[in-house]
Protein backbone atom coordinates (compact mmCIF):
# COMPACT_ATOMS: atom_id res chain seq x y z
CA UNK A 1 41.23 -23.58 18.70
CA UNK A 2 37.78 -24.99 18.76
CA UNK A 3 36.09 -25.88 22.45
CA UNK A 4 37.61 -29.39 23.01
CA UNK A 5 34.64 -31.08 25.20
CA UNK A 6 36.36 -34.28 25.29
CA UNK A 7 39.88 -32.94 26.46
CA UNK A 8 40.81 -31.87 30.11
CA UNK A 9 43.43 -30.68 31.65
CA UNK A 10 44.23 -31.57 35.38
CA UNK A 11 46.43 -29.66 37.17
CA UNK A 12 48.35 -30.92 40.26
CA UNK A 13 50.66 -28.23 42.20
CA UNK A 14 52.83 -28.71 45.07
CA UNK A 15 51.99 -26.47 47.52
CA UNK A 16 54.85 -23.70 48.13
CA UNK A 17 53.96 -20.82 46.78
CA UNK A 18 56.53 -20.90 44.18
CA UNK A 19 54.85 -23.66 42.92
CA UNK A 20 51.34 -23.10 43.39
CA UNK A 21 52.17 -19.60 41.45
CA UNK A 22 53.72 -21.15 38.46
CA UNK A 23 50.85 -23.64 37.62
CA UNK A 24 47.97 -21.17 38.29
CA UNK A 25 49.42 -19.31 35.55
CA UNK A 26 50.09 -22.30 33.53
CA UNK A 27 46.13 -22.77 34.33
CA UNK A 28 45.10 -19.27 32.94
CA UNK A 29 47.59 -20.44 29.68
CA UNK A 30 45.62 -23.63 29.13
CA UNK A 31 42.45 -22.23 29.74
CA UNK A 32 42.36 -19.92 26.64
CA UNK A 33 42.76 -22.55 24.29
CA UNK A 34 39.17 -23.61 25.64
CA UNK A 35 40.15 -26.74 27.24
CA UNK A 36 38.82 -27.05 30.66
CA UNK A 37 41.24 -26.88 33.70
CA UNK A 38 40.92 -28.58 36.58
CA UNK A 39 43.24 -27.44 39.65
CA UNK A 40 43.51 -29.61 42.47
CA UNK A 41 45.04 -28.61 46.17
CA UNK A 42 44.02 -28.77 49.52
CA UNK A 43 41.55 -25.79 50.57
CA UNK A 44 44.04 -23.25 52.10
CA UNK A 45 46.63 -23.93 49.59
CA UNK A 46 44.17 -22.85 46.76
CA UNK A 47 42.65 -20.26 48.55
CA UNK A 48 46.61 -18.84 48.76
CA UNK A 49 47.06 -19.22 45.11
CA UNK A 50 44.10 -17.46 44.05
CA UNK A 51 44.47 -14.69 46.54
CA UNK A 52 47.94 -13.43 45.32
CA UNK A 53 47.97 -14.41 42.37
CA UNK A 54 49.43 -11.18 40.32
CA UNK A 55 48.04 -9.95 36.69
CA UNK A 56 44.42 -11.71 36.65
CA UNK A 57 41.70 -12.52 38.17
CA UNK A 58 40.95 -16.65 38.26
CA UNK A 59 37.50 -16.08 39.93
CA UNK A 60 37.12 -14.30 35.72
CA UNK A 61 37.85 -17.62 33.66
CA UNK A 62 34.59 -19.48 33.96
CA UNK A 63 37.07 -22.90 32.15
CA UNK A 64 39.06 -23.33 35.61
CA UNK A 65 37.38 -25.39 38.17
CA UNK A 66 39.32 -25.73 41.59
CA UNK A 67 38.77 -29.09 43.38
CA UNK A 68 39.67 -28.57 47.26
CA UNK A 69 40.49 -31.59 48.90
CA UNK A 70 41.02 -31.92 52.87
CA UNK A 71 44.57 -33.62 53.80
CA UNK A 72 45.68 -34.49 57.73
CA UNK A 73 46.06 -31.51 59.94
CA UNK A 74 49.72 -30.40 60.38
CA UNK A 75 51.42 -28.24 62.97
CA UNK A 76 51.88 -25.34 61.92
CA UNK A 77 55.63 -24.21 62.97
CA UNK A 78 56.55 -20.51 62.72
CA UNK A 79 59.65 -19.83 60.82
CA UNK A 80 63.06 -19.58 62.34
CA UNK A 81 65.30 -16.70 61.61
CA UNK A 82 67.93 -17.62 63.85
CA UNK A 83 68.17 -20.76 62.19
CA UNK A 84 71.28 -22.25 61.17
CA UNK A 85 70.31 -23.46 57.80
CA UNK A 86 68.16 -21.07 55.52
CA UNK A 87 65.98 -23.85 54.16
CA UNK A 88 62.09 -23.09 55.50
CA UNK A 89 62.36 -26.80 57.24
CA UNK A 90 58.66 -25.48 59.20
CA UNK A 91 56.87 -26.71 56.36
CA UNK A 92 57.77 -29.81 55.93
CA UNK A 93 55.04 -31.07 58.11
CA UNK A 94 52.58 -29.53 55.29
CA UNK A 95 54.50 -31.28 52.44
CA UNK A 96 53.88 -34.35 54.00
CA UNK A 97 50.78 -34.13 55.05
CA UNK A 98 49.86 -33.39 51.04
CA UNK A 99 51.37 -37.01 50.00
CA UNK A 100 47.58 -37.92 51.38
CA UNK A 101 45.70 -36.43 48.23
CA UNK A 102 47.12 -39.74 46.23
CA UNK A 103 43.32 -41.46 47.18
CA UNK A 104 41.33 -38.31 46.18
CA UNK A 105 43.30 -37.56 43.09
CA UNK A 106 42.56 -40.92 41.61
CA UNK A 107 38.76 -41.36 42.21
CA UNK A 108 38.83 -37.32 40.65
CA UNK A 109 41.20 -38.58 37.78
CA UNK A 110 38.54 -41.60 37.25
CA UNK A 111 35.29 -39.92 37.50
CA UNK A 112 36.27 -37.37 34.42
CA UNK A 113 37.62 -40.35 32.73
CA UNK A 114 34.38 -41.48 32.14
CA UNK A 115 33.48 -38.53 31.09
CA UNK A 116 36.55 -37.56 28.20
CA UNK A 117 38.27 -38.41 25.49
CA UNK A 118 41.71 -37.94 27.19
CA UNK A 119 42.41 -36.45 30.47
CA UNK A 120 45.64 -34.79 30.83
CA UNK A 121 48.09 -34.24 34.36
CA UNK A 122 50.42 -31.97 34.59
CA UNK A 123 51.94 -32.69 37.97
CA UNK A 124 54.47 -30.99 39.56
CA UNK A 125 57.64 -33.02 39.86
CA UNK A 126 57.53 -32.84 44.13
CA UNK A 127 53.90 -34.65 43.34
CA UNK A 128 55.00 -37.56 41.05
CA UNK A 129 53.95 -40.04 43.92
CA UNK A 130 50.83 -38.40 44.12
CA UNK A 131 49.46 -38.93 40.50
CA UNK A 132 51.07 -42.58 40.16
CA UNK A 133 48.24 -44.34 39.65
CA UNK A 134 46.91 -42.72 36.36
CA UNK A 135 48.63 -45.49 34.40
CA UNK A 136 45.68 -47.84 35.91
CA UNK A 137 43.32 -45.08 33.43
CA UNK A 138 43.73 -46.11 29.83
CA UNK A 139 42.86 -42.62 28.46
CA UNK A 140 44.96 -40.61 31.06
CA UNK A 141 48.43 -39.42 30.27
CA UNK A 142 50.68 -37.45 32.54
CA UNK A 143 53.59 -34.68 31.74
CA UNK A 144 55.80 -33.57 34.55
CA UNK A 145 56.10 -29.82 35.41
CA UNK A 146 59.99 -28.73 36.32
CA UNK A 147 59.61 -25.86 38.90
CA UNK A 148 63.30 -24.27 38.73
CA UNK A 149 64.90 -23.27 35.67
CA UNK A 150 66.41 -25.52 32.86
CA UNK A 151 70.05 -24.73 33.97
CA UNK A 152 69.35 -25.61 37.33
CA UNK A 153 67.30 -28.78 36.13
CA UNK A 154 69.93 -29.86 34.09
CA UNK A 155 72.92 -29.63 36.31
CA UNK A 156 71.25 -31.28 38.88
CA UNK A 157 70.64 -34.58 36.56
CA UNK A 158 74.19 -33.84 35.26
CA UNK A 159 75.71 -33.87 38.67
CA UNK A 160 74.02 -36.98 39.42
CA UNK A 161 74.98 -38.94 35.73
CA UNK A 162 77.93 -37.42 34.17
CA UNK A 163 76.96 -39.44 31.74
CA UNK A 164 77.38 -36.88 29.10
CA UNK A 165 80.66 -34.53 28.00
CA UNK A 166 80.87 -31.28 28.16
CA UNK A 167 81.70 -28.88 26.01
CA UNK A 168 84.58 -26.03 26.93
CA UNK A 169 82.54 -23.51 27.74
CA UNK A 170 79.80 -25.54 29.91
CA UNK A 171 82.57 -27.18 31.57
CA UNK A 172 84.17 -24.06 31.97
CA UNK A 173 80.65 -22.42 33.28
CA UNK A 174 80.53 -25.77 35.30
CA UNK A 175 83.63 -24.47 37.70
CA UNK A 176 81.92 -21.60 38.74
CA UNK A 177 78.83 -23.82 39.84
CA UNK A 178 77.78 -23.06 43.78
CA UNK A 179 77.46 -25.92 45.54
CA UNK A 180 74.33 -27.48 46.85
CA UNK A 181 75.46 -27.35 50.29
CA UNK A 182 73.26 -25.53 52.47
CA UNK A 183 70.42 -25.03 49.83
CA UNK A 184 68.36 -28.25 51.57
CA UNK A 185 67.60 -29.94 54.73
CA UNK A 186 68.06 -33.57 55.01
CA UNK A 187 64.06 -33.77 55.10
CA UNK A 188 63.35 -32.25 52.06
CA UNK A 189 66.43 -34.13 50.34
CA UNK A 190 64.72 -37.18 51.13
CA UNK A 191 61.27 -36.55 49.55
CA UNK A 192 63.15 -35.17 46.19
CA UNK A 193 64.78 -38.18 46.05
CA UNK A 194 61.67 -40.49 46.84
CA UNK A 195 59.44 -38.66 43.77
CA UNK A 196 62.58 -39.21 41.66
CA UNK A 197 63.48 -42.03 38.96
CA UNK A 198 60.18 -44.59 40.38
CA UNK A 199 57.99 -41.92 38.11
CA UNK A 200 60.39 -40.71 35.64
CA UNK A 201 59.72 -43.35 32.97
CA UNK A 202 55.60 -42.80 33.11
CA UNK A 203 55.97 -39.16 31.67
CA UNK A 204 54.95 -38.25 28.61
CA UNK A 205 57.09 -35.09 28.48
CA UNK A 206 58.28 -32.19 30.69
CA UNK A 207 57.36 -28.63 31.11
CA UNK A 208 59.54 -25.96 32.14
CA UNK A 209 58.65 -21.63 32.93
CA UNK A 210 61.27 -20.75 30.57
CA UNK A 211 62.20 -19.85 27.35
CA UNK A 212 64.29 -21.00 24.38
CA UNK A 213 65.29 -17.21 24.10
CA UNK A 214 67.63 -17.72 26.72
CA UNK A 215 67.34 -21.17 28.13
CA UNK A 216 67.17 -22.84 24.44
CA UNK A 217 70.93 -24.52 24.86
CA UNK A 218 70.16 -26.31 28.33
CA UNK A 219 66.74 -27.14 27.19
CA UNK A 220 68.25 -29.22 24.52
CA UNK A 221 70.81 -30.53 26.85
CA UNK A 222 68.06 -32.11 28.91
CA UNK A 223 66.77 -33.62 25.89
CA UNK A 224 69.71 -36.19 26.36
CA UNK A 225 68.56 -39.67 27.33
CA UNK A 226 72.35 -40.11 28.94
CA UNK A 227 71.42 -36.76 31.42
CA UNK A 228 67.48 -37.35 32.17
CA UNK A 229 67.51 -41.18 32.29
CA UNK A 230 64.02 -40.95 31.33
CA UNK A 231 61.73 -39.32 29.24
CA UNK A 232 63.50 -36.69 26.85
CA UNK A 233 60.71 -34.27 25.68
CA UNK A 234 60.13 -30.91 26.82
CA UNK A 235 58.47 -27.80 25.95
CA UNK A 236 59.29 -24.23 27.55
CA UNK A 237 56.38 -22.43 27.43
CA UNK A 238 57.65 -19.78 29.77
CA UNK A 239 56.83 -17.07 30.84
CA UNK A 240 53.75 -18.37 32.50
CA UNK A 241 52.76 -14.99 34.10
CA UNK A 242 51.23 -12.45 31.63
CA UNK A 243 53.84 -9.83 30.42
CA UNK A 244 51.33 -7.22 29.68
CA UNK A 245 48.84 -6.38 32.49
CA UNK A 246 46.24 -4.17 32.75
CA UNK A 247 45.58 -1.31 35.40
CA UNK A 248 43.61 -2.88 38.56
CA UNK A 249 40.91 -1.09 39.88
CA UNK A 250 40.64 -2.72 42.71
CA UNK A 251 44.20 -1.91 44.45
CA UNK A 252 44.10 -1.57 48.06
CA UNK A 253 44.56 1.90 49.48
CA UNK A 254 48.09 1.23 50.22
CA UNK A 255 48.86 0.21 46.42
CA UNK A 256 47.53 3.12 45.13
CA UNK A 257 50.05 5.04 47.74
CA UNK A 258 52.74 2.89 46.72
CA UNK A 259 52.02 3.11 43.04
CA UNK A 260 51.45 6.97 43.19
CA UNK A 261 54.94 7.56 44.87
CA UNK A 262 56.53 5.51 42.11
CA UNK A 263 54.88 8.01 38.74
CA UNK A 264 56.73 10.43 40.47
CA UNK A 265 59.62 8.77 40.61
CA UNK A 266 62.46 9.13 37.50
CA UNK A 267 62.87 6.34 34.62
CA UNK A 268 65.07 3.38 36.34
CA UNK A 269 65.35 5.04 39.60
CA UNK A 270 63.94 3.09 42.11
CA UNK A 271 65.39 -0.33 43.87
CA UNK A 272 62.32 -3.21 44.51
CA UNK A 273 63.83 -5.26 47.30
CA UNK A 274 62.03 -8.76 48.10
CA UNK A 275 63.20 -11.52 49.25
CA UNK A 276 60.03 -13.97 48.67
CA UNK A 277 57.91 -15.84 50.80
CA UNK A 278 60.09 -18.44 52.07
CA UNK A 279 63.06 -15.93 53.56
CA UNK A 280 63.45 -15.03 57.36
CA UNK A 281 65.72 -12.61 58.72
CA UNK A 282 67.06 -11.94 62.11
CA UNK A 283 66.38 -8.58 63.72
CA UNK A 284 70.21 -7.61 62.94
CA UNK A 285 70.21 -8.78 59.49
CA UNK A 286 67.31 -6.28 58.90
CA UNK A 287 68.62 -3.48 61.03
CA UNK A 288 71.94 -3.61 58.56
CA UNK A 289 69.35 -3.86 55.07
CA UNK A 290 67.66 -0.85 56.38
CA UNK A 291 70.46 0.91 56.98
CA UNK A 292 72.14 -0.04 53.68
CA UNK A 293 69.56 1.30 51.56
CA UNK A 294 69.09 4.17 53.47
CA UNK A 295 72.94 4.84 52.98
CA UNK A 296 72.98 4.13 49.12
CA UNK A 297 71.08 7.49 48.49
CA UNK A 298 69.29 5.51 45.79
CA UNK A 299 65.42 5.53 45.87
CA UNK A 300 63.55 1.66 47.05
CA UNK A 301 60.81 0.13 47.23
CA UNK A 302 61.36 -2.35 50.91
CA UNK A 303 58.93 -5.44 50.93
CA UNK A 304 59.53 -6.09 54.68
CA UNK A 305 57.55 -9.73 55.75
CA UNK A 306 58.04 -12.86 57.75
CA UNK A 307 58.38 -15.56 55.61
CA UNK A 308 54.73 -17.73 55.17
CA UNK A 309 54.04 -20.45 57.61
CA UNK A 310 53.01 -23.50 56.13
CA UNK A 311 48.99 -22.09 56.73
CA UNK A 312 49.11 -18.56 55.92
CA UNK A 313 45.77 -18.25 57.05
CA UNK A 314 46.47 -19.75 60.51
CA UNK A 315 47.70 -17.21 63.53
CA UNK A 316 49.45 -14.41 63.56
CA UNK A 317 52.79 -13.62 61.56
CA UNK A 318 55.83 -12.67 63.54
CA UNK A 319 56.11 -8.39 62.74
CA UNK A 320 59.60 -7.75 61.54
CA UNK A 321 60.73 -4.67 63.54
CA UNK A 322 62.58 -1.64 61.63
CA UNK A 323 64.95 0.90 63.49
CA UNK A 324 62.48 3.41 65.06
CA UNK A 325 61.23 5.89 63.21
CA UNK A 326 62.77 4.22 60.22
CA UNK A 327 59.48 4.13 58.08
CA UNK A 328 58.45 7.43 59.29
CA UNK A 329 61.85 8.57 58.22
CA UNK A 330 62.11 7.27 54.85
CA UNK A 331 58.55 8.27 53.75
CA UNK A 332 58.56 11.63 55.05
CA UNK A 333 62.09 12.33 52.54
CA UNK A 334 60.39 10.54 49.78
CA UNK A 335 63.89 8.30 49.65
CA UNK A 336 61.83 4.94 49.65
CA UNK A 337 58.64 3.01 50.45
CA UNK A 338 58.68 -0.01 52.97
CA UNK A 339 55.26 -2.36 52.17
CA UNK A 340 54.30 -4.94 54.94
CA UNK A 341 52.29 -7.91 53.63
CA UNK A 342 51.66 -8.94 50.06
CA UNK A 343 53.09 -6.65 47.19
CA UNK A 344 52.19 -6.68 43.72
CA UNK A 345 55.13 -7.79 42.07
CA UNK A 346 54.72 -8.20 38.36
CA UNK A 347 52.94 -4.38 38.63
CA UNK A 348 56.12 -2.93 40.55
CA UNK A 349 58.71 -4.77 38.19
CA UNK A 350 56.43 -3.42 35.24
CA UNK A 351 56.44 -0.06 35.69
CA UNK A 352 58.78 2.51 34.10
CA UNK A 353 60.26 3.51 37.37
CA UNK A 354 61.62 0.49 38.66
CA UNK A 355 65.12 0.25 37.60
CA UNK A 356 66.72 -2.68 39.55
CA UNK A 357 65.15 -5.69 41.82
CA UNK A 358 67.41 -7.08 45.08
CA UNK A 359 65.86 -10.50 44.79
CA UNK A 360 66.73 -14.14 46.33
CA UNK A 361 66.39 -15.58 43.18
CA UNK A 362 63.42 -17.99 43.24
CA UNK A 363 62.44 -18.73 39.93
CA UNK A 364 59.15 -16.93 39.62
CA UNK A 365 61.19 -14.07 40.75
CA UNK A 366 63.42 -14.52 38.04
CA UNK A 367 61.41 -14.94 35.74
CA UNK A 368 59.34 -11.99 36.76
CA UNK A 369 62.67 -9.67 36.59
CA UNK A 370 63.32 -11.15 33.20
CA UNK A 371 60.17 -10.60 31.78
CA UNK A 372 60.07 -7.10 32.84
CA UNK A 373 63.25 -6.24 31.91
CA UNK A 374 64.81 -5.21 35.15
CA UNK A 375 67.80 -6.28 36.23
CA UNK A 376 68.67 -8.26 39.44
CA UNK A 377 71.02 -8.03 42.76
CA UNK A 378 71.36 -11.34 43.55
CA UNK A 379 71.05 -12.77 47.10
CA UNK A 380 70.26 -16.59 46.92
CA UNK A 381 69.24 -17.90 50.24
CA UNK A 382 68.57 -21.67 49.69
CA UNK A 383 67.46 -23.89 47.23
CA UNK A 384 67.63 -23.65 43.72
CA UNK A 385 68.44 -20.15 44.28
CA UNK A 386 72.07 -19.89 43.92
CA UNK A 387 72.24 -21.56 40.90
CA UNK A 388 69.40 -19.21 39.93
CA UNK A 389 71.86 -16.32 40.96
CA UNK A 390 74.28 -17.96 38.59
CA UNK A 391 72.51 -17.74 35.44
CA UNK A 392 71.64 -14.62 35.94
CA UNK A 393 74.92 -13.44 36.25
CA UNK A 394 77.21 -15.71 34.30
CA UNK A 395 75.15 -16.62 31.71
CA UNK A 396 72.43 -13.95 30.86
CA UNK A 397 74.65 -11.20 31.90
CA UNK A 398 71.24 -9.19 33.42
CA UNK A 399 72.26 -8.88 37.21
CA UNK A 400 74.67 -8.81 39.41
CA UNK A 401 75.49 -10.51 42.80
CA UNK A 402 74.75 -8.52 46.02
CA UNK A 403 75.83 -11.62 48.31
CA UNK A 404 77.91 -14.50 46.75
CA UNK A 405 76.73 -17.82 47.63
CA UNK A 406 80.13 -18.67 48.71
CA UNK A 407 79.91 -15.90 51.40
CA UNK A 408 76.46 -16.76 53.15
CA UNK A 409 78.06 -16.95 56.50
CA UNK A 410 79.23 -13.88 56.84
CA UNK A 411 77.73 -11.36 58.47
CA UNK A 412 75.15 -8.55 56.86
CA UNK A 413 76.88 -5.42 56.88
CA UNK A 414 74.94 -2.13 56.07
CA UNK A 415 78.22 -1.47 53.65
CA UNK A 416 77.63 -4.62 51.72
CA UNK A 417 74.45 -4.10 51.21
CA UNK A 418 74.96 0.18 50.78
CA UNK A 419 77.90 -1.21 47.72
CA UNK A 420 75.62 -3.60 46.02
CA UNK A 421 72.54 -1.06 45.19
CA UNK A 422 75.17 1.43 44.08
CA UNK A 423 76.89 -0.85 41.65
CA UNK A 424 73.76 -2.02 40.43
CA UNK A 425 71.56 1.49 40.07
CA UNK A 426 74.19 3.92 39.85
CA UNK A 427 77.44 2.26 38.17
CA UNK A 428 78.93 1.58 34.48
CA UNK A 429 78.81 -2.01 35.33
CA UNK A 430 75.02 -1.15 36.06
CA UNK A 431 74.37 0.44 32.94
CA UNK A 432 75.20 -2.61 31.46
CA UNK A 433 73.40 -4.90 32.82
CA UNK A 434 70.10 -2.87 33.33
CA UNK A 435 70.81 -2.15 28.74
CA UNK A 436 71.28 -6.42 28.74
CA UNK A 437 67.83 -6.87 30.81
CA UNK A 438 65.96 -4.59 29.05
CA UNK A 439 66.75 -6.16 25.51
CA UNK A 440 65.98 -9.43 26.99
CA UNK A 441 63.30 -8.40 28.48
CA UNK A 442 62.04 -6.94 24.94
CA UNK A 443 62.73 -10.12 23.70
CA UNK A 444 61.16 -12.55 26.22
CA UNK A 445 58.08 -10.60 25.80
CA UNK A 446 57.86 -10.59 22.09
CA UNK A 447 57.95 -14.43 22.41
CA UNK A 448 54.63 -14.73 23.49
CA UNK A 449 52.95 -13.08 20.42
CA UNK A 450 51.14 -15.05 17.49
CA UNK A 451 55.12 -16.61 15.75
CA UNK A 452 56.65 -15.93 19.10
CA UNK A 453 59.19 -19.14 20.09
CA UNK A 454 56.91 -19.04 23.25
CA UNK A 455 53.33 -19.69 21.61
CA UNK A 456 54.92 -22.18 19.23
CA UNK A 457 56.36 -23.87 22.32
CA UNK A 458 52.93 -23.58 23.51
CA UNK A 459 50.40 -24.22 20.81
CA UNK A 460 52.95 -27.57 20.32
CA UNK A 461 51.85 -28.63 23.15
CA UNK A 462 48.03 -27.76 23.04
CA UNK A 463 48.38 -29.71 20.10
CA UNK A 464 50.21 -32.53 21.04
CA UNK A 465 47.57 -33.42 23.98
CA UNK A 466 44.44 -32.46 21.69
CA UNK A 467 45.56 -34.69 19.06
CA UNK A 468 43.13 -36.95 17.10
């Protein structure tokens, strides 16, 4: 595609790193159809995306400019393992403190109006209220960016509507639904529901990280007026992080340790265990993990981390303590690797070695696992996660679940966790989902290439907002 000088693309994230994650990729995406990006967050938030982001480098792409814009200081809670309710509730200070870029974002949104053709948001849903004001631009136009997964996106309207029958085997798939209890606090319930329907009707379209390889029939689902009560267009342009990435040179000492360990590893023999950035266990819970992998006899990879604070740049993190001697234990037998701090996912799920990934089921997680090809233990821990869990099992086939959603109050038992990386690295039931991943895997990867359903979704789009 020619340089499109009179196009732009403005990109609005929320600011968990889920999110931020998803639409720095989207950014890199955009970018190489030379149109200009612009990325706008508060300072620390884009300073977080750009530091761990995985397969690139966004300082390289001379087409994305990042606007940092100062919001209201917040306090900056620690996370709570103990707590009752999984949900990181500590950052809701920071999410509301973000609602203050609305100001900012429109005199950005006006200045490059005068300067293009057409400008064009993409917004994350949680920032609808933020960008509401573009209609008063007569050469703006906004599309709304669905963070989670079209089968989560489209229950969730469902639930809400029922406006629309079901056919036998969704309805039948509908029975085994988790429910959303537990998966928000009140607090964060009432912000989703104050960026909902008001902005719904001002869209253009929506975009989702997925693909019509295996997301195609709920995709089309959404595209019922009856289920979305607003606008019914969507592209899945999915996977936004790249699926072929090249080898960094500029790894950190412990990297290169951790990626040296895993070439001598066997073909699908090693466990990657992560449970995101947004997870906090107690001091038991992680006693009885460590414990159960050591007991599986199956080689792992341990990302061991408090969960983020709303600043990660602010104070110090809480250090999760292991059994003593644990690491020293573990490393010394070669039986498995525990990292501390930020791990490079998409490398570790990429590489030949890596055979299974214990995962909470985010949706970048997901997607990363699918992409890869590796199959996933599934232990949801709040929000979208355990419907996550469910697609991956019920409906893809390409996992398995360590914890049932259903049985999140019961205590972590070094057995549980011992039985679930057996069944899923060293079991016929195994097999068969680690064969299922991999040929979806093949598949979702394929998708991006020149014809690929991806880069049709995609250059669709690119042509949709460049359009004469």
């Amino acid at each position: 595609m020619d340089q499109n000088q009179d196009i732009c693309v403005v990109m609005v994230p929320f600011i968990a790193q889920g999110h931020l994650n998803q639409l720095i990729h989207l950014s890199r995406l955009i970018s190489a159809y030379n149109l200009p990006v612009h990325f706008v967050c508060a300072p620390s938030h884009t300073r977080q995306a750009k530091l761990r982001v995985h397969g690139w480098d966004p300082l390289s792409i001379s087409n994305i400019h990042f606007h940092e814009f100062p919001i209201p200081a917040f306090p900056n809670h620690p996370p709570t393992p103990n707590a009752t309710l999984r949900f990181p509730n500590h950052f809701m200070p920071s999410f509301n403190a973000i609602m203050h870029l609305r100001e900012p974002f429109l005199k950005l949104l006006s200045d490059l109006s005068t300067k293009m053709k057409r400008v064009v948001i993409v917004h994350d849903y949680l920032m609808s209220s933020i960008i509401q004001d573009f209609v008063s631009v007569p050469n703006a136009e906004a599309y709304m960016f669905q963070a989670c997964s079209a089968f989560t996106a489209f229950w969730f309207h469902w639930e809400e509507t029922q406006a629309l029958k079901l056919d036998d085997e969704t309805e039948s798939l509908r029975m085994k639904l988790p429910s959303l209890e537990g998966c928000f606090s009140n607090e964060f319930v009432e912000l989703l529901n104050s960026e909902d329907t008001s902005f719904k009707k001002i869209s253009s379209g929506t975009l989702y990280d997925t693909s019509k390889v295996f997301e195609d029939k709920y995709l089309e689902l959404l595209k019922h007026e009856k289920v979305t009560s607003g606008t019914t267009k969507n592209w899945a342009i999915g996977p936004f992080n790249p699926v072929t990435i090249s080898d960094h040179k500029n790894f950190s000492p412990e990297s290169v340790k951790l990626f040296n360990w895993l070439d001598k590893q066997e073909p699908n023999s090693v466990i990657y265990v992560s449970f995101g950035t947004t997870v906090s266990l107690t001091d038991e819970e992680v006693k009885e993990i460590a414990f159960g992998l050591e007991e599986s006899g199956q080689k792992f990879i341990w990302v061991v981390r408090e969960a983020d604070k709303a600043d990660i740049f602010d104070g110090v993190d809480r250090r999760v303590e292991l059994p003593e001697g644990y690491e020293e234990r573990v490393e010394s037998s070669e039986v498995g690797v525990v990292v501390r701090g930020w791990a490079p996912q998409l490398e570790i799920l990429k590489h030949s070695s890596t055979g299974g990934f214990m995962s909470h089921c985010g949706w970048n997680s997901c997607m990363e696992g699918i992409t890869m090809g590796v199959p996933i233990a599934a232990w949801p821990m709040h929000s979208d996660q355990p419907r996550n869990a469910t697609l991956v099992r019920e409906v893809l086939g390409t996992g398995i679940y360590a914890r049932e959603w259903e049985r999140r109050d019961e205590k972590v038992t070094a057995a549980m966790v011992s039985e679930a990386v057996r069944r899923l690295m060293a079991s016929e039931e195994g097999c068969q989902v680690r064969k299922k991943a991999a040929e979806l895997g093949v598949a979702v990867r394929q998708s991006v290439e020149e014809g690929g359903v991806m880069r049709k979704e995609l250059d669709e789009f690119l042509g949709h907002i460049t359009r004469q």
